[in-house]
Every structure is written in structure tokens, then in C-alpha cells.
C-alpha atoms as a PDB file:
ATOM      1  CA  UNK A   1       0.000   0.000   0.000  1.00  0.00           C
ATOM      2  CA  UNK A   2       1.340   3.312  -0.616  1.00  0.00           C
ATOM      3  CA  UNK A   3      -0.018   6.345   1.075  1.00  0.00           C
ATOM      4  CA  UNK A   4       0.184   9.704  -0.219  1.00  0.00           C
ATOM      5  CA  UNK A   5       0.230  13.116   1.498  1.00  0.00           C
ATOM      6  CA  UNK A   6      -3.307  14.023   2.422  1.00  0.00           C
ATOM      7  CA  UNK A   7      -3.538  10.246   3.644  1.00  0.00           C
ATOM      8  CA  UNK A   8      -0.326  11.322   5.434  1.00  0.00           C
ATOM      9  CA  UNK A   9      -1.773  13.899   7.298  1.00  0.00           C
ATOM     10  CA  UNK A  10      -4.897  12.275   8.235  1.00  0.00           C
ATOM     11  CA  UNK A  11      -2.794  10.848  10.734  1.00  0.00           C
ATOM     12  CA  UNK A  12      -2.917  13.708  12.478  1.00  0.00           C
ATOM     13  CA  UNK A  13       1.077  14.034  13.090  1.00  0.00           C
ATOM     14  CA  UNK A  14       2.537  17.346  14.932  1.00  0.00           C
ATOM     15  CA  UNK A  15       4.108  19.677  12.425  1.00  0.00           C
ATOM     16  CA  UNK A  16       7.077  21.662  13.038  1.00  0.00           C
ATOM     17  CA  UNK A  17       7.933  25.677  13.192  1.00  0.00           C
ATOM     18  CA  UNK A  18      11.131  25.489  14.248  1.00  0.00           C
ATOM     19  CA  UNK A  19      12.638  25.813  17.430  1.00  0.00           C
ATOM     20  CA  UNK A  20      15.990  26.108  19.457  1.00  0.00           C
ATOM     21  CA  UNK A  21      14.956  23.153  21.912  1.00  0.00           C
ATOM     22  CA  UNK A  22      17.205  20.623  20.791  1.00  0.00           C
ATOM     23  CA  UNK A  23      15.334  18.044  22.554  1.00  0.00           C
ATOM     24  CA  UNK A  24      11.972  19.525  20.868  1.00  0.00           C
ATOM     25  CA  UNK A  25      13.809  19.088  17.404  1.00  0.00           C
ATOM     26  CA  UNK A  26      15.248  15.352  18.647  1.00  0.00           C
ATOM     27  CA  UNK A  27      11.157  14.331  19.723  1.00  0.00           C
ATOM     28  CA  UNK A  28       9.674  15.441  16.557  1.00  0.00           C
ATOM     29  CA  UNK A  29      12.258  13.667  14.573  1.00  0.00           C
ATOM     30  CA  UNK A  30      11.932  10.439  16.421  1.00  0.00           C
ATOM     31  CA  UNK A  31       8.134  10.738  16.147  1.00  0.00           C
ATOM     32  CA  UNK A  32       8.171  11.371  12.837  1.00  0.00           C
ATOM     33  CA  UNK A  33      10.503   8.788  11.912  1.00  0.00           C
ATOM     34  CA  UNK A  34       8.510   5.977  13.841  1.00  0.00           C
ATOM     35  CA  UNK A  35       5.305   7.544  12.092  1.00  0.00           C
ATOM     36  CA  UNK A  36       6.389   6.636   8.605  1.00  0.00           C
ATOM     37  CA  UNK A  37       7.471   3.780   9.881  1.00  0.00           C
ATOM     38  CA  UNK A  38       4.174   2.349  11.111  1.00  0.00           C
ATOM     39  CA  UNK A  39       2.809   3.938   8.398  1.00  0.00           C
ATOM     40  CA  UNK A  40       4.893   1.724   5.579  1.00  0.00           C
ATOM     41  CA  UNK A  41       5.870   5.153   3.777  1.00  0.00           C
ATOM     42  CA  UNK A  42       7.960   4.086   1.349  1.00  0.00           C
ATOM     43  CA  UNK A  43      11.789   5.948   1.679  1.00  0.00           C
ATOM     44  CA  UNK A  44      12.066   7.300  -1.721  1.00  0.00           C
ATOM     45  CA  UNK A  45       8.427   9.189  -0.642  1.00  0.00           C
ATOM     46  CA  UNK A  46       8.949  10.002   2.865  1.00  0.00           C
ATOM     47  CA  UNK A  47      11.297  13.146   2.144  1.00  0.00           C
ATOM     48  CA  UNK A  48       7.722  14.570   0.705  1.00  0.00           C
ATOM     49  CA  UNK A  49       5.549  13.264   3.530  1.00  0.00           C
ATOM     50  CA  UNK A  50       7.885  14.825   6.253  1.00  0.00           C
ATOM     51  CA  UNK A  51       8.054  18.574   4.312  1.00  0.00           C
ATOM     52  CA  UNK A  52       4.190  18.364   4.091  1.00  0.00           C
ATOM     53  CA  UNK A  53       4.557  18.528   7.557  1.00  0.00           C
ATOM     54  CA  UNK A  54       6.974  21.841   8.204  1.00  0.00           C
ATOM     55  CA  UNK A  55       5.624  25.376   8.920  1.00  0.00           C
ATOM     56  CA  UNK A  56       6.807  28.495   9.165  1.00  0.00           C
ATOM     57  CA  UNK A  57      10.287  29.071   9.357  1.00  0.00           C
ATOM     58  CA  UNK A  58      11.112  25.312   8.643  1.00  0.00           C
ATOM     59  CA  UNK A  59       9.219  25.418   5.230  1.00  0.00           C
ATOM     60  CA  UNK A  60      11.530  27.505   4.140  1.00  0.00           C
ATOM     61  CA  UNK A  61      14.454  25.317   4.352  1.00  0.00           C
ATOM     62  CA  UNK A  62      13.294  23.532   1.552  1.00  0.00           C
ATOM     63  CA  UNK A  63      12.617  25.968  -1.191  1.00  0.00           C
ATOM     64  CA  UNK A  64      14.248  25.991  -4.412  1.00  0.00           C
END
């Protein structure tokens, strides 16, 4: 099954701002990672599934 981003986020997962918690940074990453995991998000898609999920600042680390 492969899932794509609005199924993605039906699954309610936290987005992220940024922050200068490390320890914020370090949950959101594990949660995220264990997320796609359960979630059978195929690798080469979940680069897409986890910038679906940054806001503000953060989204704009990944423009062109």
C-alpha cells in the first residue's frame, strides 16, 4: 500500500515551526521517523511526507 500526502496527514502528526529546543527538534524527529514507519511510507516518498509537515520558518528550508 502506498499512502500519499493528504492520507499522510490524516494521521494527524505534529508539524514543526522550528525551534531552538534541541530536545523539541530530537522528539519530533523520532516521532516522525517511527510515524512513517508504522505507516509503511515508502523511503524514496517520505522526504515529501515529512516537508508536508513543516511550517513556518522550517518550510523555508526547503525551497528551491
Amino acid at each position: 500500500m502506498t499512502m500519499n500526502i493528504s492520507d499522510f496527514k490524516r494521521l494527524q502528526q505534529a508539524t514543526f515551526s522550528c525551534t531552538r529546543k534541541l530536545l523539541d527538534v530530537e522528539k519530533w524527529l523520532v516521532d516522525m521517523t517511527n510515524l512513517l514507519k508504522e505507516a509503511h511510507v515508502p523511503e524514496e516518498y517520505q522526504i515529501e511526507m515529512v516537508k508536508a509537515q513543516l511550517t513556518g520558518m522550517a518550510k523555508t528550508w526547503w525551497l528551491p
